[in-house]
N, C-alpha and C. Protein backbone atom coordinates (compact mmCIF):
# COMPACT_ATOMS: atom_id res chain seq x y z
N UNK A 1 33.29 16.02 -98.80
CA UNK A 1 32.98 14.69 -98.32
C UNK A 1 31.79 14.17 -99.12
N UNK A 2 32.02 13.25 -99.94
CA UNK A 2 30.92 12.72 -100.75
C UNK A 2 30.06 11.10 -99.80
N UNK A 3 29.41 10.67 -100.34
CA UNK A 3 28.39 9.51 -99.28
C UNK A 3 28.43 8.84 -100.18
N UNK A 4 28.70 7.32 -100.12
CA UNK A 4 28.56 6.45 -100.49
C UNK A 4 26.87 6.30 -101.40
N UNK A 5 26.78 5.59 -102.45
CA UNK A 5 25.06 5.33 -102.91
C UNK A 5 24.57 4.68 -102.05
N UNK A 6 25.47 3.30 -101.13
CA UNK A 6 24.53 3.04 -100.28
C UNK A 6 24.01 3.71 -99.20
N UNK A 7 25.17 4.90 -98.69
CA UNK A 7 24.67 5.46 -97.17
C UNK A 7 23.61 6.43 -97.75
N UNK A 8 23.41 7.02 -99.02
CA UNK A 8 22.74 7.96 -99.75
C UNK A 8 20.97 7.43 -99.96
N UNK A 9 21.11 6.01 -100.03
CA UNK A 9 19.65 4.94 -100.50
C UNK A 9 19.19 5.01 -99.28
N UNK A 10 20.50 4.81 -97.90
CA UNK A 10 19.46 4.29 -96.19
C UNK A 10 18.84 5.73 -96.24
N UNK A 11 19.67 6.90 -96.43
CA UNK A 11 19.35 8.33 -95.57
C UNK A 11 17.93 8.48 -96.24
N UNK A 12 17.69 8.58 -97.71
CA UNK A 12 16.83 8.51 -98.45
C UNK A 12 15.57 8.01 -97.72
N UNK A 13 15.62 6.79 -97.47
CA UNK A 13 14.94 5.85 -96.83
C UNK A 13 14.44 6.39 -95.53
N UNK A 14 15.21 6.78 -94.87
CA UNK A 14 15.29 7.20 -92.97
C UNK A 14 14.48 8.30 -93.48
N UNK A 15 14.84 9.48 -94.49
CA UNK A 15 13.91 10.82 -94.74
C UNK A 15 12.59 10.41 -94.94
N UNK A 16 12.43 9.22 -96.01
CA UNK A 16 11.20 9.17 -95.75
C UNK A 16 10.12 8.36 -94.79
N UNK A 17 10.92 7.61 -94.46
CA UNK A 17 9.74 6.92 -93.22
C UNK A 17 10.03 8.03 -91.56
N UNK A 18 10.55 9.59 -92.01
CA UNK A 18 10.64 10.47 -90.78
C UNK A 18 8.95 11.15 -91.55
N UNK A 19 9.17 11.33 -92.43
CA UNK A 19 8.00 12.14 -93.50
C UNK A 19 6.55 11.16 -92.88
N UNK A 20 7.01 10.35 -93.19
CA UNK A 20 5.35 9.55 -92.80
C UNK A 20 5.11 9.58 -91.52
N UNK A 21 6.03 9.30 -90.86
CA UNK A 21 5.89 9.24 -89.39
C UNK A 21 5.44 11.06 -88.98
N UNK A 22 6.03 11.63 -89.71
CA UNK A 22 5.39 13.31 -89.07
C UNK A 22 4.07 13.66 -89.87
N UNK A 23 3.33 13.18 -91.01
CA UNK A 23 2.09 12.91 -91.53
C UNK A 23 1.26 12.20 -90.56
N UNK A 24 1.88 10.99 -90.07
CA UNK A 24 0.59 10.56 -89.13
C UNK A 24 0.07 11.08 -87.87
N UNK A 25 1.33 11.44 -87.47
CA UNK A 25 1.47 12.69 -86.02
C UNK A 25 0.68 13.64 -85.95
N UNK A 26 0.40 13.86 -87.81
CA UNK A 26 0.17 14.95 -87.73
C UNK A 26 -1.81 15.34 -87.79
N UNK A 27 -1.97 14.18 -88.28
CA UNK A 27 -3.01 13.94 -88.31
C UNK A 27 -3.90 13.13 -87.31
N UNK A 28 -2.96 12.35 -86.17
CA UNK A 28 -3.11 12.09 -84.46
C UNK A 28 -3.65 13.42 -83.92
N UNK A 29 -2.77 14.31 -83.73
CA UNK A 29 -3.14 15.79 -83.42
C UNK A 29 -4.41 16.24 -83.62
N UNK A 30 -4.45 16.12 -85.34
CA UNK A 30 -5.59 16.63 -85.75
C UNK A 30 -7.33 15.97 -84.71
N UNK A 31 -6.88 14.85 -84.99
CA UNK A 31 -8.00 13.85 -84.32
C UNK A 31 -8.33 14.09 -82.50
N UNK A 32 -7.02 14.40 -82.30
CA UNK A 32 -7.46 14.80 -80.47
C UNK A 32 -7.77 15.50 -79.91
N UNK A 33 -7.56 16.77 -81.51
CA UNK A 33 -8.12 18.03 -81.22
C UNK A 33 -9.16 18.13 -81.25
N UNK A 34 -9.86 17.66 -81.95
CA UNK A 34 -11.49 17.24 -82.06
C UNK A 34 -11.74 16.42 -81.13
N UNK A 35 -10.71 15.64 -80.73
CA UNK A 35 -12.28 15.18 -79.49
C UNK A 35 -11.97 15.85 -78.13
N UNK A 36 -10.89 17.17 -78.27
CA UNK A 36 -10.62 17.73 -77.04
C UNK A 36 -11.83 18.48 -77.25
N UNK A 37 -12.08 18.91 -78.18
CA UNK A 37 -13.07 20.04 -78.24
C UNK A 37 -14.57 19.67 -78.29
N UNK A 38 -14.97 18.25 -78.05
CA UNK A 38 -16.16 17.56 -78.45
C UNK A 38 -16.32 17.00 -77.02
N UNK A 39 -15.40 17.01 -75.99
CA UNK A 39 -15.28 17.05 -74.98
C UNK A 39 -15.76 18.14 -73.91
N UNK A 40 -14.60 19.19 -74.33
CA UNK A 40 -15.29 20.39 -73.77
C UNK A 40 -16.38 20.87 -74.14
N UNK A 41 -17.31 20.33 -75.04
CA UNK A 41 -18.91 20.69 -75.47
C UNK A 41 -19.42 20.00 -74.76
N UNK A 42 -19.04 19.03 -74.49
CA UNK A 42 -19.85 17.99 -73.34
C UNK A 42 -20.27 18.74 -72.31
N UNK A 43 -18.75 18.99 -71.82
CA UNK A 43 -18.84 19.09 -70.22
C UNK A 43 -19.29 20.72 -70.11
N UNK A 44 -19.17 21.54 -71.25
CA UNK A 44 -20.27 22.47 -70.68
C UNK A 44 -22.07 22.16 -70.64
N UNK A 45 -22.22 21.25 -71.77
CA UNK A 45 -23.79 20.92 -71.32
C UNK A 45 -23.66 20.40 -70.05
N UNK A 46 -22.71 19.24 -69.77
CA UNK A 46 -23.34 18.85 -68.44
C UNK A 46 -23.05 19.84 -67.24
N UNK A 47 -22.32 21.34 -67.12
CA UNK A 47 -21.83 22.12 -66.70
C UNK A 47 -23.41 22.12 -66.21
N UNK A 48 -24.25 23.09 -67.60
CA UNK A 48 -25.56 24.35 -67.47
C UNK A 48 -26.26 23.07 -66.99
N UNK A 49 -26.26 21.61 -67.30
CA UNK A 49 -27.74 20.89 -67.37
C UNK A 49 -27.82 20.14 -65.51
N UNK A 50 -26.55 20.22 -65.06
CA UNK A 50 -26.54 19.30 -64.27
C UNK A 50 -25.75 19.80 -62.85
N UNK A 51 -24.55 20.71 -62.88
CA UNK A 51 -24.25 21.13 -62.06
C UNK A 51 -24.75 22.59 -61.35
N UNK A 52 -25.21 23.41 -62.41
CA UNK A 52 -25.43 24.69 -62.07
C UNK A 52 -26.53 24.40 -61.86
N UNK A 53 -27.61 23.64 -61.51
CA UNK A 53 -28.54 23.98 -60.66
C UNK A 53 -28.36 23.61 -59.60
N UNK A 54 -27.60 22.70 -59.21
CA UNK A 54 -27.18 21.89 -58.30
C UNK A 54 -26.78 22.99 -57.53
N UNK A 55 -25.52 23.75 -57.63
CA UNK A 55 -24.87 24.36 -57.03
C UNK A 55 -25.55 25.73 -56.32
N UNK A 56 -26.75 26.30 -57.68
CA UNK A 56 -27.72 27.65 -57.17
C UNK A 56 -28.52 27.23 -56.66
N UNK A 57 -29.27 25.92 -56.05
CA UNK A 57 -29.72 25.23 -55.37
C UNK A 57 -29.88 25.45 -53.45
N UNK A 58 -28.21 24.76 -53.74
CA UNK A 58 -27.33 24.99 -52.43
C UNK A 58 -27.38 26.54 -52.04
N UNK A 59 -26.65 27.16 -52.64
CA UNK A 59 -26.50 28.37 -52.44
C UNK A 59 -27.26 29.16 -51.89
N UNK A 60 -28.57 29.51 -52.78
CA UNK A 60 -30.49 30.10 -52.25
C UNK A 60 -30.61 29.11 -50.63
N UNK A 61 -30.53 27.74 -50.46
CA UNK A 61 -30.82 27.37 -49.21
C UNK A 61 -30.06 27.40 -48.12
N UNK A 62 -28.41 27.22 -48.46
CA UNK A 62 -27.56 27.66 -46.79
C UNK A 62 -26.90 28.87 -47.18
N UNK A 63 -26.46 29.65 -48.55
CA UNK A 63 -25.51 30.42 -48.27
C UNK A 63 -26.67 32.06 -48.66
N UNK A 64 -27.69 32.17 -49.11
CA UNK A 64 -28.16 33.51 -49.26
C UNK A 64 -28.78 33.76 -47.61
N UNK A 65 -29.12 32.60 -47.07
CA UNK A 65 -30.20 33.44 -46.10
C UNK A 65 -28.50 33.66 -44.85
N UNK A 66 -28.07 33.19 -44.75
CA UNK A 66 -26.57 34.14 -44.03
C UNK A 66 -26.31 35.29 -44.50
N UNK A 67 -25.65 35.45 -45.96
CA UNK A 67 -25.15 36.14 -46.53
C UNK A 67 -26.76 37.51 -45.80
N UNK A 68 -27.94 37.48 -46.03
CA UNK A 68 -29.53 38.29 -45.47
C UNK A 68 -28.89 38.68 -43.81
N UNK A 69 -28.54 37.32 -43.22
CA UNK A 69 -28.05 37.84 -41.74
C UNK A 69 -27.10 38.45 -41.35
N UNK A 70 -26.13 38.61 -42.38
CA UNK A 70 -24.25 38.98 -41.73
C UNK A 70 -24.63 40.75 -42.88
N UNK A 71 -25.09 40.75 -43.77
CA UNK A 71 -24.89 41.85 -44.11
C UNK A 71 -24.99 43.40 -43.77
N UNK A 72 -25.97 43.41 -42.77
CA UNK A 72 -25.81 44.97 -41.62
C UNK A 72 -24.53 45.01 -41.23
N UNK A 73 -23.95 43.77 -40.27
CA UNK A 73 -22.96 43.52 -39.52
C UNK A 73 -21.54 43.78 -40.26
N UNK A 74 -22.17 43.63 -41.17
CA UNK A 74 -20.80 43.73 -42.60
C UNK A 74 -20.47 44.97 -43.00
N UNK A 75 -22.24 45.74 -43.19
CA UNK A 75 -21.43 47.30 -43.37
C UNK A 75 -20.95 47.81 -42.07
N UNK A 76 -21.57 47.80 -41.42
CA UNK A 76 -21.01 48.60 -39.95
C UNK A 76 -19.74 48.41 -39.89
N UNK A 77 -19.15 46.85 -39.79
CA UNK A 77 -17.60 46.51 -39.71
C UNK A 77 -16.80 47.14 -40.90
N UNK A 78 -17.15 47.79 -42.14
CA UNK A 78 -16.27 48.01 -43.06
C UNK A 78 -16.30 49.57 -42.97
N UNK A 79 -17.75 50.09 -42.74
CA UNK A 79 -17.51 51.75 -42.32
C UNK A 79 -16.70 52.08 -40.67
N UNK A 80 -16.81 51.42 -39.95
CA UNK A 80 -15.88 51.59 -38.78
C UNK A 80 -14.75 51.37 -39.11
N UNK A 81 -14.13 50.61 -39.91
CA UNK A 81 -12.91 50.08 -40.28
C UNK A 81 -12.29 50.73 -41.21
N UNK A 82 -12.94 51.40 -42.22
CA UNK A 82 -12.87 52.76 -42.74
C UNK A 82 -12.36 53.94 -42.57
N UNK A 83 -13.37 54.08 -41.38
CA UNK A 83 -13.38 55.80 -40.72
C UNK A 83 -11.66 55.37 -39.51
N UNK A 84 -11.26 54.20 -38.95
CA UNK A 84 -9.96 53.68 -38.35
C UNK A 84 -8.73 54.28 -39.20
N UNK A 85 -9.29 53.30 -40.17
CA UNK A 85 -8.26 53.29 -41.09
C UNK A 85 -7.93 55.05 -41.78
N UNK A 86 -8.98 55.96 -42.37
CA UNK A 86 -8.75 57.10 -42.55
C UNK A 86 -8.29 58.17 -41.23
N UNK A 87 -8.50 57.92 -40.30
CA UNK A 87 -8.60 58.45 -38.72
C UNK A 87 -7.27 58.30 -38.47
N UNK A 88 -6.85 57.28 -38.15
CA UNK A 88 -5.71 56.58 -37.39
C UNK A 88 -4.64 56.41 -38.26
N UNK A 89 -4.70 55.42 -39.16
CA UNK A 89 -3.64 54.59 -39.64
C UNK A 89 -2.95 55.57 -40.87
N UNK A 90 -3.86 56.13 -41.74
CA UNK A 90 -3.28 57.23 -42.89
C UNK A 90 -2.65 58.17 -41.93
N UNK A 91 -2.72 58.92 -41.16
CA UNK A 91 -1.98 60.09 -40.68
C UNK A 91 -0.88 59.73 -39.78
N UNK A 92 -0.56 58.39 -39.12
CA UNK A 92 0.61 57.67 -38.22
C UNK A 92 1.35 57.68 -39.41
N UNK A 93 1.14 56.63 -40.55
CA UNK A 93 1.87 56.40 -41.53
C UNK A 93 2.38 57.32 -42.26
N UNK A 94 1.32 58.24 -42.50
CA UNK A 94 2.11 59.88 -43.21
C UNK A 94 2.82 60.30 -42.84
N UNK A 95 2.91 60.23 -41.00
CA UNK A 95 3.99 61.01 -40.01
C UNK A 95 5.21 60.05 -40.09
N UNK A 96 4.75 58.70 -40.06
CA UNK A 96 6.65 58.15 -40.31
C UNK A 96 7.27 58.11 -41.41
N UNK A 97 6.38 58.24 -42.75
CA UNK A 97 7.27 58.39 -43.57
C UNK A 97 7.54 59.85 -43.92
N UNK A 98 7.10 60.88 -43.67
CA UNK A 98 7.78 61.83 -43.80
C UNK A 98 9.10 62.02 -43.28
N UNK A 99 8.89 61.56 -41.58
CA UNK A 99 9.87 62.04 -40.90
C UNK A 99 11.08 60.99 -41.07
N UNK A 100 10.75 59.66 -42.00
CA UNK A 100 11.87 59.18 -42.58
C UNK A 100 12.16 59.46 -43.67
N UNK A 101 11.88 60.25 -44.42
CA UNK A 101 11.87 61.23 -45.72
C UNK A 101 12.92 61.97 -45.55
N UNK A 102 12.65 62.80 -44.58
CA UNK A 102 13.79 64.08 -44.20
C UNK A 102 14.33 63.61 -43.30
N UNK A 103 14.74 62.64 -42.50
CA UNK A 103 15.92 61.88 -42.24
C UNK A 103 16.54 61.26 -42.97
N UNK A 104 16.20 60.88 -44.71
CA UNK A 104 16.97 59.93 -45.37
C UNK A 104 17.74 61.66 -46.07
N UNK A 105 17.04 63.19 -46.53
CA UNK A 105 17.81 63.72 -46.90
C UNK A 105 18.57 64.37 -46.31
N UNK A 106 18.36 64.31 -45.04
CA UNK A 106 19.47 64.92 -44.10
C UNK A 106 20.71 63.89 -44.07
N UNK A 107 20.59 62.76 -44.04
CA UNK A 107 21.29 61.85 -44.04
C UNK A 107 22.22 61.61 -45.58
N UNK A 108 21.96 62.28 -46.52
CA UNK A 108 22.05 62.09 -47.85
C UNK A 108 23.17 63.46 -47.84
N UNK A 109 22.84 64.53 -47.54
CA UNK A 109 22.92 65.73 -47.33
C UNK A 109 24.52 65.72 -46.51
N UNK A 110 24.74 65.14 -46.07
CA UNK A 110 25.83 64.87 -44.65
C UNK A 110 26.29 63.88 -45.26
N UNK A 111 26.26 62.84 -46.31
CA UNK A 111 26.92 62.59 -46.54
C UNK A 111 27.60 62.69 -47.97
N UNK A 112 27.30 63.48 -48.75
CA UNK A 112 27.82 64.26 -49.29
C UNK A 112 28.86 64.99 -49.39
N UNK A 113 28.21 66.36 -47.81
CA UNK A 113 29.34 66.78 -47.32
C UNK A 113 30.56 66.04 -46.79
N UNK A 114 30.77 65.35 -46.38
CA UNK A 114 31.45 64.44 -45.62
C UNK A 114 32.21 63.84 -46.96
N UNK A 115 32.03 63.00 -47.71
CA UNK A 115 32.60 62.79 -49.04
C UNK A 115 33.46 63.66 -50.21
N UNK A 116 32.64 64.83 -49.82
CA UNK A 116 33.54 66.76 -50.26
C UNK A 116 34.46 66.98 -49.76
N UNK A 117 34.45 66.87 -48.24
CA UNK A 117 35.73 67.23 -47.43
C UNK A 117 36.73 66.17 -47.73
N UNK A 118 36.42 64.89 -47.32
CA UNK A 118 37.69 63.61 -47.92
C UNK A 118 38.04 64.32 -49.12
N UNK A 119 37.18 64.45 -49.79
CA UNK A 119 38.20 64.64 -51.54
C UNK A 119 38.98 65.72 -51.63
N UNK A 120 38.66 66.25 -50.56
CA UNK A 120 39.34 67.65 -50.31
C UNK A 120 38.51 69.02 -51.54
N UNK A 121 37.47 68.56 -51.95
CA UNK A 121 36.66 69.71 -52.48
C UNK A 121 36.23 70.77 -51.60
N UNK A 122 35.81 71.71 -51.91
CA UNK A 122 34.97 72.69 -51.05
C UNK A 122 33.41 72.57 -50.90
N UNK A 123 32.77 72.00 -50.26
CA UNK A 123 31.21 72.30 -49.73
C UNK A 123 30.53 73.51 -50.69
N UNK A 124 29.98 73.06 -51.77
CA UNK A 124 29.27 74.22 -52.27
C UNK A 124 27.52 74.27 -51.55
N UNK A 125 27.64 75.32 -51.20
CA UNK A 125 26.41 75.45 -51.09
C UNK A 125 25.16 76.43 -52.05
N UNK A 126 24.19 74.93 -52.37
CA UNK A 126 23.09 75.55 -53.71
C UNK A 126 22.38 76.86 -53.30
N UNK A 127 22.34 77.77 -54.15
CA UNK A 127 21.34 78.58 -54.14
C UNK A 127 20.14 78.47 -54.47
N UNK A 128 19.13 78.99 -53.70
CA UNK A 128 17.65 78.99 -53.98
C UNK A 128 16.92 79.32 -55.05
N UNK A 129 16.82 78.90 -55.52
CA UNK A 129 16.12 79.54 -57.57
C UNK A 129 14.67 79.87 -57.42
N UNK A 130 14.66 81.35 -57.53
CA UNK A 130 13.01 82.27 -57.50
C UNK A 130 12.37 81.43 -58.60
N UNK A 131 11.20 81.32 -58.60
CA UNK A 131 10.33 80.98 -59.85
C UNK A 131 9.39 81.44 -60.36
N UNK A 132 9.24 81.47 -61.18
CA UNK A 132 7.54 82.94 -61.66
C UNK A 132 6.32 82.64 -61.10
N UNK A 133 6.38 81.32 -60.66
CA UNK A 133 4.74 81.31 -59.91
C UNK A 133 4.37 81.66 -59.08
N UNK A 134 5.07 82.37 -57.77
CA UNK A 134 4.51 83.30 -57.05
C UNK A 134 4.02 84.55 -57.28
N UNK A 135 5.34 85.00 -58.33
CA UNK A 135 5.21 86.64 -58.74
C UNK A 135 3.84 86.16 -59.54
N UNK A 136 3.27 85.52 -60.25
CA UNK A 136 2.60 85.26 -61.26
C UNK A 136 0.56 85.12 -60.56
N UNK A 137 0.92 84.43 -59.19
CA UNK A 137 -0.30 84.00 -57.94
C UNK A 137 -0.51 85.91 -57.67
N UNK A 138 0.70 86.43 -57.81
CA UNK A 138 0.35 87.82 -56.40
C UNK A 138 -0.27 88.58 -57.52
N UNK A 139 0.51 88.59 -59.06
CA UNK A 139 -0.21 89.81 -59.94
C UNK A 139 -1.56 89.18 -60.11
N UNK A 140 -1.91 88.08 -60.27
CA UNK A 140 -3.38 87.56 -60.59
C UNK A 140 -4.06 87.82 -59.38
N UNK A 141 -3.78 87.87 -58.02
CA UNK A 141 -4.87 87.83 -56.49
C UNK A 141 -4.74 89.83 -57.03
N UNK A 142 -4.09 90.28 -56.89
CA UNK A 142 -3.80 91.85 -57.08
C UNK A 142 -5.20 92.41 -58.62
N UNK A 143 -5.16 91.94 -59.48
CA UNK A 143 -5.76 91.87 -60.22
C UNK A 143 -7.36 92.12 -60.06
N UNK A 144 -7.61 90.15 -59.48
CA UNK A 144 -8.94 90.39 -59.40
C UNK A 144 -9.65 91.01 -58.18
N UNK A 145 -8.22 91.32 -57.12
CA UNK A 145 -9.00 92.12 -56.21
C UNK A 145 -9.49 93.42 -56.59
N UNK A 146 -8.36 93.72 -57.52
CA UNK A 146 -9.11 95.65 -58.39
C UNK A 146 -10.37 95.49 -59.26
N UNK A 147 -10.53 94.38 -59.57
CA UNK A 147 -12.02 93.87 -60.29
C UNK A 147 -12.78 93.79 -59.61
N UNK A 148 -12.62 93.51 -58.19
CA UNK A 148 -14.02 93.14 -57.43
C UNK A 148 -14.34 94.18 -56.53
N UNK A 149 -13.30 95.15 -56.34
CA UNK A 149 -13.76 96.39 -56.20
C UNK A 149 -13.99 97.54 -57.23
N UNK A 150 -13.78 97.43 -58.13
CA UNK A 150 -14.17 98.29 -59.20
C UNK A 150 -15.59 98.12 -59.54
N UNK A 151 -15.99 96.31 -60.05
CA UNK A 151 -17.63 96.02 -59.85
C UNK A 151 -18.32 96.60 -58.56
N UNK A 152 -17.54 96.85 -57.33
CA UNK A 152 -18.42 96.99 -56.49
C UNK A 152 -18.77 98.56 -56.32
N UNK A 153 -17.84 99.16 -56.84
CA UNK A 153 -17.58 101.31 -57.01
C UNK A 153 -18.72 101.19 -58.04
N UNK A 154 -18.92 100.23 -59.10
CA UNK A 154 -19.65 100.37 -59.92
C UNK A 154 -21.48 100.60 -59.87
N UNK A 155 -21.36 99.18 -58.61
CA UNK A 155 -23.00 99.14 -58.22
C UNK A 155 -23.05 99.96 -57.13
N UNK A 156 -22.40 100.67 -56.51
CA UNK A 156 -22.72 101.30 -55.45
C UNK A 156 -22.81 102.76 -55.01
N UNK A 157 -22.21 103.28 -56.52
CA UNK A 157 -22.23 104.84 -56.60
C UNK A 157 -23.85 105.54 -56.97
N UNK A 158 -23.56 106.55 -56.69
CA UNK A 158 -24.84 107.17 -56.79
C UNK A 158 -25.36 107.93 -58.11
N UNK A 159 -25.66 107.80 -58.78
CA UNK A 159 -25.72 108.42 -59.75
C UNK A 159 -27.60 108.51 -60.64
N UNK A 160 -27.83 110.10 -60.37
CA UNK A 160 -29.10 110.47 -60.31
C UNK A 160 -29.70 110.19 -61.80
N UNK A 161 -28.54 109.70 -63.05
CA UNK A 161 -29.04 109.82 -64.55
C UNK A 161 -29.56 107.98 -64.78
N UNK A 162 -29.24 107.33 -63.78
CA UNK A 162 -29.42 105.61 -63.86
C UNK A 162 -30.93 105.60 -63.75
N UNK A 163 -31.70 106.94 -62.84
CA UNK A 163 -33.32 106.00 -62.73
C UNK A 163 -33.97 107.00 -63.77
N UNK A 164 -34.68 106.36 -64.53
CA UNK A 164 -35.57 107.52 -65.44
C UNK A 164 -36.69 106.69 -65.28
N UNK A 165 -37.96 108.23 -65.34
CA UNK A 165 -39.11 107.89 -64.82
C UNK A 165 -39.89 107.14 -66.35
N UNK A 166 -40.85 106.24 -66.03
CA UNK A 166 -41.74 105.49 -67.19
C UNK A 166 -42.21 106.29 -67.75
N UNK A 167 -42.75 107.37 -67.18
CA UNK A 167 -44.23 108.29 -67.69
C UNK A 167 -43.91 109.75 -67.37
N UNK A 168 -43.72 110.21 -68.61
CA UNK A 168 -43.69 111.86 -68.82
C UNK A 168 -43.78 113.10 -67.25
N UNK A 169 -43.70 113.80 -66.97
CA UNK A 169 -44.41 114.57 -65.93
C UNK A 169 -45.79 115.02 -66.43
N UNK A 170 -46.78 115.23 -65.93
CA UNK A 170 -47.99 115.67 -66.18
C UNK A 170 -48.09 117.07 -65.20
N UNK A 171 -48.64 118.08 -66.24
CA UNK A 171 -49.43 119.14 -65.42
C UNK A 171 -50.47 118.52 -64.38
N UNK A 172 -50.54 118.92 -63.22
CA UNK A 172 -52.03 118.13 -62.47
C UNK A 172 -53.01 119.11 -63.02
N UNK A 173 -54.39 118.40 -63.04
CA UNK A 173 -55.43 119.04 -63.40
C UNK A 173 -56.28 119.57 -62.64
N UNK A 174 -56.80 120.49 -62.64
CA UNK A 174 -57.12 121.90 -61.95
C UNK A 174 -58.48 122.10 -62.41
């Protein structure tokens, strides 16, 4: 499909007054960006020069001398609420979700089985798999118990060659 020279001269034309038009845009931008940012320099001076004292002002006169009165009242309410919360509420909550724990695998468990029998499979039941970390706890407690009685056979035997005297025997003098 070839274009006419004239539709070829408008497009020409349309490309470039899109070109200028995205040059000036582009340089609009440029300009608002600067005074966005000549803006926000403002308004932080007038932020530090004009509001923030204003505001630590207020604050030092109605809200510190409360904040001086409520604060005993504040710890007491958060250590009582604390010692509740560790007391009470952690060990209720531990107890229901456990005991919905092992109701969801009993429930899991049964239905399983129940799904085995429809298929007409047989119910296997898993065996228990030993693991070395017990055998591994008993030879190490076994261990250092023969160590801590062996140190103790050690300091506690009697043995007459451990004390030697500082100073020679002397003839007494006569």
């Amino acid at each position: 499909m070839s274009l006419s020279r004239k539709r070829k001269k408008e497009l020409r034309k349309l490309q470039n007054s899109a070109t200028k038009l995205w040059e000036s845009q582009q340089v609009l931008v440029g300009q608002a960006g600067s005074v966005a940012r000549e803006a926000s320099r403002q308004l932080g001076h007038l932020n530090r020069e004009q509001i923030f004292p204003k505001v630590e002002d207020k604050y030092h006169h109605y809200v510190e001398p409360v904040v001086d009165r409520v604060s005993p009242y504040v710890d007491k309410s958060v250590k009582a609420s604390k010692k509740f919360v560790d007391g009470s509420v952690v060990p209720a909550v531990g107890g229901v979700v456990g005991k919905a724990m092992s109701a969801w695998d009993v429930a899991n468990e049964t239905r399983i089985k129940l799904a085995r029998n429809r298929a007409g499979l047989p119910v296997i039941e898993t065996k228990k798999k030993r693991s070395a970390g017990p055998i591994i706890a008993i030879v190490l407690g076994i261990a250092a118990a023969g160590a801590v009685l062996y140190a103790a056979w050690q300091t506690l035997r009697a043995d007459d060659e451990l004390w030697v005297a500082d100073d020679p025997l002397a003839s007494p003098d006569a």
